[in-house]
PDB file of N, CA and C in Angstrom:
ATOM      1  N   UNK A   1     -19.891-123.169  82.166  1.00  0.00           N
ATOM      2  CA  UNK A   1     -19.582-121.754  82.271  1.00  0.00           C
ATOM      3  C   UNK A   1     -20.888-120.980  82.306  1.00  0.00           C
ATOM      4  N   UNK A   2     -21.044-119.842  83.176  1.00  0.00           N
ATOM      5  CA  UNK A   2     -21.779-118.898  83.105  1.00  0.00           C
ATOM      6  C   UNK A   2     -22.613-118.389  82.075  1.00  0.00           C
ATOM      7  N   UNK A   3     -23.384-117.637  81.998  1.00  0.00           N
ATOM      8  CA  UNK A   3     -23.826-116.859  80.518  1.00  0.00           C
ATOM      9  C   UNK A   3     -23.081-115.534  80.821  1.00  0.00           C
ATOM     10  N   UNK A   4     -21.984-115.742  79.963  1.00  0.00           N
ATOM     11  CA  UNK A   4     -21.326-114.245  79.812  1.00  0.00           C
ATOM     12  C   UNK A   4     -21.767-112.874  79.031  1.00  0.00           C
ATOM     13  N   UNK A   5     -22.315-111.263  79.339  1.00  0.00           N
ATOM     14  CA  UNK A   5     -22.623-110.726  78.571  1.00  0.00           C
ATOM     15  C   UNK A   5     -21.702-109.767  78.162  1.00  0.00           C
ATOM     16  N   UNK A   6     -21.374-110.304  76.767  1.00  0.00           N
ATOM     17  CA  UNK A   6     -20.658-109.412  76.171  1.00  0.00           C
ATOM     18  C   UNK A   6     -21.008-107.771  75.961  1.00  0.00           C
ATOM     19  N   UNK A   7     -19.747-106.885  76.386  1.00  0.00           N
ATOM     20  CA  UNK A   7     -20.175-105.303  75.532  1.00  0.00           C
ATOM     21  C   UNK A   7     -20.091-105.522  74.180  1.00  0.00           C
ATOM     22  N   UNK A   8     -19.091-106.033  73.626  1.00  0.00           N
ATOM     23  CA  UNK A   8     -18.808-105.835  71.894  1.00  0.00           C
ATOM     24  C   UNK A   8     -18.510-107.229  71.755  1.00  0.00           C
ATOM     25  N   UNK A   9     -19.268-107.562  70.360  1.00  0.00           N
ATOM     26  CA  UNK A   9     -18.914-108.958  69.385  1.00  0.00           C
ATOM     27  C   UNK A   9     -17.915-108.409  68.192  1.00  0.00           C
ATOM     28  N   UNK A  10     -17.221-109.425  68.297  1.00  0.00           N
ATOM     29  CA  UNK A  10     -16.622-109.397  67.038  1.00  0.00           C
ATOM     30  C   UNK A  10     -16.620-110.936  66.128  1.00  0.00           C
ATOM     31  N   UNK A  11     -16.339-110.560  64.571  1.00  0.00           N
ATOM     32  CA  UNK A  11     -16.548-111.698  64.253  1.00  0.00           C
ATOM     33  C   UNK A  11     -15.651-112.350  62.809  1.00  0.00           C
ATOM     34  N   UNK A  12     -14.536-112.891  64.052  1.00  0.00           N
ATOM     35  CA  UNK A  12     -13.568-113.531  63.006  1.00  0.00           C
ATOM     36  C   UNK A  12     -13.439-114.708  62.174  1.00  0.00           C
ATOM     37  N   UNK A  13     -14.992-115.414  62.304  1.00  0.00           N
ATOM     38  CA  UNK A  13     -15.184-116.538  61.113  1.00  0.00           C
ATOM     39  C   UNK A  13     -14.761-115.975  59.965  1.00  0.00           C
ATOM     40  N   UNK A  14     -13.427-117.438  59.543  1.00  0.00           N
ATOM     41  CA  UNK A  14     -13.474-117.040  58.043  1.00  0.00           C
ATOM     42  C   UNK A  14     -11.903-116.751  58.025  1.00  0.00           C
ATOM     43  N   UNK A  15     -11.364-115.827  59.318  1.00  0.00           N
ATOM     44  CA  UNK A  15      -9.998-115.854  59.507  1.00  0.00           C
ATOM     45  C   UNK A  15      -9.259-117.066  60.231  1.00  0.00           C
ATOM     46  N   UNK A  16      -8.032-117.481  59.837  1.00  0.00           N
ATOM     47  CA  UNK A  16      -7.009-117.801  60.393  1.00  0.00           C
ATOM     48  C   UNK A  16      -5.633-117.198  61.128  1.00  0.00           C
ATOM     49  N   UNK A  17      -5.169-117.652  61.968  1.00  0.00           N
ATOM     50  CA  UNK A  17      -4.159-117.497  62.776  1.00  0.00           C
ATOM     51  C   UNK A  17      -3.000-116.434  61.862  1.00  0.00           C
ATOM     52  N   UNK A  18      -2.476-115.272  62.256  1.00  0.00           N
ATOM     53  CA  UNK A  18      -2.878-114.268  63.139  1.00  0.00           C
ATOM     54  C   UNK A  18      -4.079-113.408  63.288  1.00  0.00           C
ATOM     55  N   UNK A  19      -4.979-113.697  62.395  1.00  0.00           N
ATOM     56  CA  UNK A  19      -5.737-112.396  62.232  1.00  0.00           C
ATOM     57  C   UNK A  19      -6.910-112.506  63.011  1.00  0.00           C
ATOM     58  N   UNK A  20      -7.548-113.407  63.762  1.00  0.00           N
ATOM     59  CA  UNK A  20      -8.192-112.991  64.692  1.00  0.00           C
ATOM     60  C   UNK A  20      -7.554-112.709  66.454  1.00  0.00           C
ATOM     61  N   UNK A  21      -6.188-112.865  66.464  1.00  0.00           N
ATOM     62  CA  UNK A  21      -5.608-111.930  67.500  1.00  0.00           C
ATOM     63  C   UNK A  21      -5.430-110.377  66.887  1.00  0.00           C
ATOM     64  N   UNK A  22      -4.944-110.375  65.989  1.00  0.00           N
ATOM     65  CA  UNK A  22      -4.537-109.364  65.154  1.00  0.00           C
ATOM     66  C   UNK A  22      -6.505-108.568  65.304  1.00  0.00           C
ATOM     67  N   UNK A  23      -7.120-109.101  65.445  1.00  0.00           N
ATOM     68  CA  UNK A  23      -8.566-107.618  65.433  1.00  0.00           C
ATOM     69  C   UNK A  23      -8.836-107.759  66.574  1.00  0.00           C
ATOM     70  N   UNK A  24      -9.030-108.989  67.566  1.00  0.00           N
ATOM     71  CA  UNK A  24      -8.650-108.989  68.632  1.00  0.00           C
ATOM     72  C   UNK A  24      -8.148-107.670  69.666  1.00  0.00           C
ATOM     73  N   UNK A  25      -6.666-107.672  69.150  1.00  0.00           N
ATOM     74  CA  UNK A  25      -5.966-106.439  69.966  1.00  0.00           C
ATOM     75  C   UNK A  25      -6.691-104.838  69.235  1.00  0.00           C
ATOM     76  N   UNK A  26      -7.075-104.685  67.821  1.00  0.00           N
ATOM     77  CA  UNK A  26      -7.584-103.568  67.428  1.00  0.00           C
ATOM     78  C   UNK A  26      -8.942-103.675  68.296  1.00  0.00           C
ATOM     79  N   UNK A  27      -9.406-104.105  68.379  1.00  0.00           N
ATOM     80  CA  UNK A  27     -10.851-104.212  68.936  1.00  0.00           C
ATOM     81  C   UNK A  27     -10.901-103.987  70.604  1.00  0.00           C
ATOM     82  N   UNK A  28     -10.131-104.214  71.163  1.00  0.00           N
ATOM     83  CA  UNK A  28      -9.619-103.942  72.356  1.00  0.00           C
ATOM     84  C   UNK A  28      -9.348-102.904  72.915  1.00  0.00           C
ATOM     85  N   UNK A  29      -8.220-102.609  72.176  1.00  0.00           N
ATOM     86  CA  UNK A  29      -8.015-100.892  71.880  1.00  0.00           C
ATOM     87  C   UNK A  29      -8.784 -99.921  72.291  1.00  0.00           C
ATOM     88  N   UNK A  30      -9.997 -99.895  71.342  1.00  0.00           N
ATOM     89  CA  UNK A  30     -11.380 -99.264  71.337  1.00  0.00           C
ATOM     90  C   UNK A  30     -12.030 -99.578  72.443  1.00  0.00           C
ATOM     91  N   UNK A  31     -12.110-100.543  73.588  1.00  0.00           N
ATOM     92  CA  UNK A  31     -12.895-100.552  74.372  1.00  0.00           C
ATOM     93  C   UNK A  31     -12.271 -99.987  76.017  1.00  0.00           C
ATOM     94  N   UNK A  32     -13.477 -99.596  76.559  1.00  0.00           N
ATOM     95  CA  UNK A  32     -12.997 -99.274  78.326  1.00  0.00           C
ATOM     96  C   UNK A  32     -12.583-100.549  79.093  1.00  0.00           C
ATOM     97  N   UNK A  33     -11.796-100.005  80.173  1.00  0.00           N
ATOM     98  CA  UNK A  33     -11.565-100.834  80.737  1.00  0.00           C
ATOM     99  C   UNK A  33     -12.569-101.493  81.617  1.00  0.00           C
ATOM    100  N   UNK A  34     -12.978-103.009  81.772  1.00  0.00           N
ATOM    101  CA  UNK A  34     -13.376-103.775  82.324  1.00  0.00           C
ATOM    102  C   UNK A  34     -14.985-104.466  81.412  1.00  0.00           C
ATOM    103  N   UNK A  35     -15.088-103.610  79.882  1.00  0.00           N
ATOM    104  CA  UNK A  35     -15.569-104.173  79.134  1.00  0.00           C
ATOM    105  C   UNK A  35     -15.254-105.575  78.819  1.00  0.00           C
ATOM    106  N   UNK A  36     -16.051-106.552  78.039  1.00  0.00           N
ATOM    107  CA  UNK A  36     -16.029-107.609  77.686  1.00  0.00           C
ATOM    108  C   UNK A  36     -16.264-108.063  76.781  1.00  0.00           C
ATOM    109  N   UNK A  37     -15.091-108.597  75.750  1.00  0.00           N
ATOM    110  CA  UNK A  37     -15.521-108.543  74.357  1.00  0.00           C
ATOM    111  C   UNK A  37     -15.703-109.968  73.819  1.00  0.00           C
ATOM    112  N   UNK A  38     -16.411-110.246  73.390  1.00  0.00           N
ATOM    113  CA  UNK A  38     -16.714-111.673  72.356  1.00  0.00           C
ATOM    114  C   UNK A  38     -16.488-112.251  71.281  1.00  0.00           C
ATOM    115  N   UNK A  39     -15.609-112.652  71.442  1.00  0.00           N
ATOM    116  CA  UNK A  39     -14.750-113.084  69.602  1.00  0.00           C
ATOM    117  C   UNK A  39     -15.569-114.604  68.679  1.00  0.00           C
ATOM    118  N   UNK A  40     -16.040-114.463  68.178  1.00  0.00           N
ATOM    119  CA  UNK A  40     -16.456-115.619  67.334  1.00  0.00           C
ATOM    120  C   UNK A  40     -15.340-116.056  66.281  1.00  0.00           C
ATOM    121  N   UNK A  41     -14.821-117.041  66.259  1.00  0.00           N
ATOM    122  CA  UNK A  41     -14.153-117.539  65.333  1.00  0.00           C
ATOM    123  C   UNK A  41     -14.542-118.949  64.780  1.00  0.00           C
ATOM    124  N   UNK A  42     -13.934-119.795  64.006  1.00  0.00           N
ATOM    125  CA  UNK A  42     -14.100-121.439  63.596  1.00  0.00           C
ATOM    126  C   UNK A  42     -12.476-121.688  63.581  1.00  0.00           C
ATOM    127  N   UNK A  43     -11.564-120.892  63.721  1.00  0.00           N
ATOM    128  CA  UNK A  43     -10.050-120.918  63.609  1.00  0.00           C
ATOM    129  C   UNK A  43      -9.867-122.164  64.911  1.00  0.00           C
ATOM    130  N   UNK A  44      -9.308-123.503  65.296  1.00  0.00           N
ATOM    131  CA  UNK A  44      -9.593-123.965  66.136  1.00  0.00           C
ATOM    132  C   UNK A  44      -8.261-123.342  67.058  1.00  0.00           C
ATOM    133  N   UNK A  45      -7.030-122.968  66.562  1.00  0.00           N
ATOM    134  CA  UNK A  45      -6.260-122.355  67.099  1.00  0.00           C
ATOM    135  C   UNK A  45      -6.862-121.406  68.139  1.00  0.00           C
ATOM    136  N   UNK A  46      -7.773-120.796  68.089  1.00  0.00           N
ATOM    137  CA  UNK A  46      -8.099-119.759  69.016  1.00  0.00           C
ATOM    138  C   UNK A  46      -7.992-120.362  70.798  1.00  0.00           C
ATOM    139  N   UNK A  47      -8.409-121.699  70.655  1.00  0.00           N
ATOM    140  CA  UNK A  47      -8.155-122.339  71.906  1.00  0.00           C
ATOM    141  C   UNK A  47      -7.145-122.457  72.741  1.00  0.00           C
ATOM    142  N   UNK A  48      -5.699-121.756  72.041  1.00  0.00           N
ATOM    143  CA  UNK A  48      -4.405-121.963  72.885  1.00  0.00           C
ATOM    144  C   UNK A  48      -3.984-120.291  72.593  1.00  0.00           C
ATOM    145  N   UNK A  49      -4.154-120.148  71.612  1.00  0.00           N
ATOM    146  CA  UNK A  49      -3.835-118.954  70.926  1.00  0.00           C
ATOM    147  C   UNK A  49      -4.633-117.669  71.985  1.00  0.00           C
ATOM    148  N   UNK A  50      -5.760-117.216  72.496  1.00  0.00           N
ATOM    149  CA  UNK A  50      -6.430-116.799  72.834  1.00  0.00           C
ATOM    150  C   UNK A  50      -5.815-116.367  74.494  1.00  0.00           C
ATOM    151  N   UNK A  51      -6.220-117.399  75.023  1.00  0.00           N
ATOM    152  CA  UNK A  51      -5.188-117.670  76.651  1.00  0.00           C
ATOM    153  C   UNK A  51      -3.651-117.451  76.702  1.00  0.00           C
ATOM    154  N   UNK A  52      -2.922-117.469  75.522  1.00  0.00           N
ATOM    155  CA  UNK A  52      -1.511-116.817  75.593  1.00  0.00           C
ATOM    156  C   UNK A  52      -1.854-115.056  75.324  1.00  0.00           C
ATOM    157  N   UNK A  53      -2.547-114.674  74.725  1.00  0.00           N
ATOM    158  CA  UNK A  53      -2.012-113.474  74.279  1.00  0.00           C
ATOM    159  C   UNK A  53      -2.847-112.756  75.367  1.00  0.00           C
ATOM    160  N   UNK A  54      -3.747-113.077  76.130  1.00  0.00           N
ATOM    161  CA  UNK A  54      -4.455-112.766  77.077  1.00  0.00           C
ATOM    162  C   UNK A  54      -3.202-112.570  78.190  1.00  0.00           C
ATOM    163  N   UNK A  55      -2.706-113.410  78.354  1.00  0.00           N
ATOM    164  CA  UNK A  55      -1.877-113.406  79.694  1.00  0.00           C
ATOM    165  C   UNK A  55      -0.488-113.055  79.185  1.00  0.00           C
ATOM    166  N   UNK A  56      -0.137-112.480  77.487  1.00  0.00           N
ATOM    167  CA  UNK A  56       1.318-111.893  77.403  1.00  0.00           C
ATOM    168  C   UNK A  56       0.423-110.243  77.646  1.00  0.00           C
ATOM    169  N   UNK A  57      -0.578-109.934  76.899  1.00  0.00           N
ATOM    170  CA  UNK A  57      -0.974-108.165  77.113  1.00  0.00           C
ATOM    171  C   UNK A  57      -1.831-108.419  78.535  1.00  0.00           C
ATOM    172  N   UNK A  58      -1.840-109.142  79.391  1.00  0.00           N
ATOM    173  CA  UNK A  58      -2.426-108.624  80.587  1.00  0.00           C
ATOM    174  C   UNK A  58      -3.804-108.296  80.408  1.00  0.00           C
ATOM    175  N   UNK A  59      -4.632-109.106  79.750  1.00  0.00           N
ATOM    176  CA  UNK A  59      -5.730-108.741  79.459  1.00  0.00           C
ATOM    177  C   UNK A  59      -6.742-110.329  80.703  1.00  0.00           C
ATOM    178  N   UNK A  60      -7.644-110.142  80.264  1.00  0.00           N
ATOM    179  CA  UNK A  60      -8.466-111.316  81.629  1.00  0.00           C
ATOM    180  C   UNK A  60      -9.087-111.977  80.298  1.00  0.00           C
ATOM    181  N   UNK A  61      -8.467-113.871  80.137  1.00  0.00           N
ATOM    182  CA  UNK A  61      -9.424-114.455  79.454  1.00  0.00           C
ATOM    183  C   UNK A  61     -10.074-115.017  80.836  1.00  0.00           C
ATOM    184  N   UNK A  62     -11.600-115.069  80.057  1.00  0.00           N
ATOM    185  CA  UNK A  62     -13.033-115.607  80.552  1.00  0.00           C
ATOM    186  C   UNK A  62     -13.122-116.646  80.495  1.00  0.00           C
ATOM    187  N   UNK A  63     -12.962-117.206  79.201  1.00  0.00           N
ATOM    188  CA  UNK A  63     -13.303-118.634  78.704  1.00  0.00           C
ATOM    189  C   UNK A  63     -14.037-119.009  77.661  1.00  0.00           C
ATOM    190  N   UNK A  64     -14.144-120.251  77.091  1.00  0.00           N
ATOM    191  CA  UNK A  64     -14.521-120.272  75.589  1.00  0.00           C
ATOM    192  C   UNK A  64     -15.937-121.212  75.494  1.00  0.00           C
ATOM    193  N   UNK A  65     -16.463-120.839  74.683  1.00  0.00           N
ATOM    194  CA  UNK A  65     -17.695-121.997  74.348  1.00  0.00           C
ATOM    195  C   UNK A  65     -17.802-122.370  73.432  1.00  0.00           C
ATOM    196  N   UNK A  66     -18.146-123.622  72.671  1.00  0.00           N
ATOM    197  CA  UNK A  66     -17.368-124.409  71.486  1.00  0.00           C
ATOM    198  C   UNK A  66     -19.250-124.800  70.941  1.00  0.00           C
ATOM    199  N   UNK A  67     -19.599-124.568  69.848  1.00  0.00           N
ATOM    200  CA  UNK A  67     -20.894-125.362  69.393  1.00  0.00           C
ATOM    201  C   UNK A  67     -20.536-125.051  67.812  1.00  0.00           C
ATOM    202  N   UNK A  68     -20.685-126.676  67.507  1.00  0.00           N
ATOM    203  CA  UNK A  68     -20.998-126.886  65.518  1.00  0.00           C
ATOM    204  C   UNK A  68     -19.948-126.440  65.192  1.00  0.00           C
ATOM    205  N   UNK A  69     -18.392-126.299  65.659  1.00  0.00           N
ATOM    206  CA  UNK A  69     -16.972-126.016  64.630  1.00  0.00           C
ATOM    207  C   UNK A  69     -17.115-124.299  65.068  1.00  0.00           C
ATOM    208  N   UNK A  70     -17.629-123.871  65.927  1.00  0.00           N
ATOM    209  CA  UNK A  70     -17.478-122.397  66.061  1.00  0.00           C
ATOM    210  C   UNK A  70     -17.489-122.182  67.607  1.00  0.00           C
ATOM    211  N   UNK A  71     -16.475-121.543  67.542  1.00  0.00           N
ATOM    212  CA  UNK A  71     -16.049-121.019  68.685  1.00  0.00           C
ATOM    213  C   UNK A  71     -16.336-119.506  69.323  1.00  0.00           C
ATOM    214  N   UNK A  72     -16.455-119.256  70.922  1.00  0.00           N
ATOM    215  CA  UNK A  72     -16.792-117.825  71.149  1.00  0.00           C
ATOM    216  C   UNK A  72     -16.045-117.867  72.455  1.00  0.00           C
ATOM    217  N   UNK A  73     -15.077-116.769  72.319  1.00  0.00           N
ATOM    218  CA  UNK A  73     -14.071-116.950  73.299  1.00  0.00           C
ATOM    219  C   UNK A  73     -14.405-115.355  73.920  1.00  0.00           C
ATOM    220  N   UNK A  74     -14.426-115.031  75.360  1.00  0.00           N
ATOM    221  CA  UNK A  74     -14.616-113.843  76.049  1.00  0.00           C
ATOM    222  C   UNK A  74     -13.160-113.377  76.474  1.00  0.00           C
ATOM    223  N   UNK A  75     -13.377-111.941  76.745  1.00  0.00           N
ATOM    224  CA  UNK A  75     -11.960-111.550  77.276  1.00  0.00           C
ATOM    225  C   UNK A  75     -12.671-110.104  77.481  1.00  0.00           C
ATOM    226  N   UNK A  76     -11.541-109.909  79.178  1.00  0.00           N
ATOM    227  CA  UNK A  76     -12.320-108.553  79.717  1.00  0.00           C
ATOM    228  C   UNK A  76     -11.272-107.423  79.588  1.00  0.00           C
ATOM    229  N   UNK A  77     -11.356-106.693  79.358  1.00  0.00           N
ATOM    230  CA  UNK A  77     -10.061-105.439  79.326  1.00  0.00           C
ATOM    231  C   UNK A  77     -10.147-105.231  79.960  1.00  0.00           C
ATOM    232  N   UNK A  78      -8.231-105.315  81.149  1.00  0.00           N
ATOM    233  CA  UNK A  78      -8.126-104.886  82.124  1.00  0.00           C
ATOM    234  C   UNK A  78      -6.793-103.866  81.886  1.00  0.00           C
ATOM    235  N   UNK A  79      -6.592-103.674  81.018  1.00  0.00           N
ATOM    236  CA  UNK A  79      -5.834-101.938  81.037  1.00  0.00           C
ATOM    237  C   UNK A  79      -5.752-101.583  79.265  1.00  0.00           C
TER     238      UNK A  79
END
């Protein structure tokens, strides 16, 4: 994958399933459309979890990059 540059990080190490969709969608919220936001988690759920809720709110997942049990998953706001 590319080097993606994120507008906004967020950083849900530490949470489990719901709550880094759950800041996810708050964090989203807050941004313009066609921004790109960067979620850090270690939740390994984020890997299935991430790509559904992307494609139930119509949002654009990017794709994920996995190093040392931590994960960084992109997603672009498209409305």
């Amino acid at each position: 994958m590319n080097e993606i540059k994120a507008d906004i990080s967020l950083d849900t190490v530490g949470l489990y399933y719901p709550m880094p969709i759950v800041k996810t969608a708050q964090a989203i919220k807050k941004m313009e459309i066609g921004q790109i936001l960067e979620v850090a988690a270690d939740d390994e759920g984020i890997k299935t979890d991430m790509p559904s809720w992307c494609e139930m709110t119509g949002q654009e997942y990017l794709g994920l990059k996995e190093e040392d049990g931590e994960y960084r998953v992109y997603v672009r706001r498209l409305k």
